[in-house]
Protein backbone atom coordinates (compact mmCIF):
# COMPACT_ATOMS: atom_id res chain seq x y z
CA UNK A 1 305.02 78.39 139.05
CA UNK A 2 302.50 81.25 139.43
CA UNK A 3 303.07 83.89 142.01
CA UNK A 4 299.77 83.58 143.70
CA UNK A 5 301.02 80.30 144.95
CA UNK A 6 304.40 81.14 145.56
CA UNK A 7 303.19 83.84 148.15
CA UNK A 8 300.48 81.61 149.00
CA UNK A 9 303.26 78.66 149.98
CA UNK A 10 305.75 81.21 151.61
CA UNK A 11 302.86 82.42 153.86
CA UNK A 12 301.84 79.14 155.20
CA UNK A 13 305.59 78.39 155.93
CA UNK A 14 306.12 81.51 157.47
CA UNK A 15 302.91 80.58 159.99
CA UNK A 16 303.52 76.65 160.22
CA UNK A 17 307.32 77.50 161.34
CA UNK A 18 305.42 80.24 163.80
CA UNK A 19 303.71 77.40 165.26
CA UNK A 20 306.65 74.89 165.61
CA UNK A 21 308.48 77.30 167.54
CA UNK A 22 305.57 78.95 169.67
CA UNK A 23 306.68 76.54 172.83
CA UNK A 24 310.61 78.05 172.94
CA UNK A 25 310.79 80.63 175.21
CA UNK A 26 312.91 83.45 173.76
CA UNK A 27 312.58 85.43 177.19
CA UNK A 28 315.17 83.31 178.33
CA UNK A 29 317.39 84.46 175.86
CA UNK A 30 316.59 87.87 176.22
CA UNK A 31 315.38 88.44 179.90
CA UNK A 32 315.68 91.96 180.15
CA UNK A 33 313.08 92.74 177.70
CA UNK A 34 310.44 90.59 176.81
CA UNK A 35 309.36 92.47 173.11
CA UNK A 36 312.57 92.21 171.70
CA UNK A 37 312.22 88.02 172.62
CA UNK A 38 308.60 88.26 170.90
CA UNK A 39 310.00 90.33 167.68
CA UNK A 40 313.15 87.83 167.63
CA UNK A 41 310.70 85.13 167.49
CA UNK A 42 308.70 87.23 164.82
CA UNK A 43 311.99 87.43 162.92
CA UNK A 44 313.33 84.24 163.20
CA UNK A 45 309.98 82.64 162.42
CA UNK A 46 309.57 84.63 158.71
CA UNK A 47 313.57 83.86 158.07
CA UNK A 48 313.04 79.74 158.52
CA UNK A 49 309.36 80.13 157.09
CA UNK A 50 311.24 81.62 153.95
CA UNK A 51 313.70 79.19 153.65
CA UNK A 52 311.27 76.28 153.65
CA UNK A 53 308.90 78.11 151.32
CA UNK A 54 312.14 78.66 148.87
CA UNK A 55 313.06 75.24 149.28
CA UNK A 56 309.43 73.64 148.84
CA UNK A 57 308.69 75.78 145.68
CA UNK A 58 312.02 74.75 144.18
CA UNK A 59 311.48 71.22 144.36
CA UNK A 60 308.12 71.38 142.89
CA UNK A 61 309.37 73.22 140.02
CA UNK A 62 312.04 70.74 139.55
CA UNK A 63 309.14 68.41 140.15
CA UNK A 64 307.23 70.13 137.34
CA UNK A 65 309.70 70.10 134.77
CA UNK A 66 311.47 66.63 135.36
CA UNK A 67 308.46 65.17 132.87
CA UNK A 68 309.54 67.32 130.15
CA UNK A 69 313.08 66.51 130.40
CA UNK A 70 312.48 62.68 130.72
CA UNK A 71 310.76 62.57 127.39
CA UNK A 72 312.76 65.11 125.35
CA UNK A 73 314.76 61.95 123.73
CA UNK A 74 311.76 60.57 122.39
């Protein structure tokens, strides 16, 4: 799979996890100071974002390459 996309698909998980988790209020969790809740969110936000960009571009190179192992036999 080419880079370009592999950033490109890691970048739009990082921002579409962003958005899933913009209505949890992290200031609960950390009262005392409200820019540690915002970079927590930051943080945990690119972590999940990564995961499901790791996990998306794996299965579509599996994806990719389960053609060319289906018709090796013939």
């Amino acid at each position: 799979m080419p880079p370009l996309l592999t950033l490109t698909t890691t970048i739009a998980a990082i921002y579409f996890v962003f958005y899933l988790i913009r209505p949890i209020d992290f200031g609960k969790l950390l009262p005392k100071n409200p820019l540690q809740a915002a970079v927590l969110k930051v943080v945990v936000a690119t972590s999940l974002g990564f995961l499901l960009a790791t996990a998306l571009v794996s299965l579509l190179n599996s994806a990719l390459q389960l053609p060319g192992t289906l018709l090796k036999d013939f």
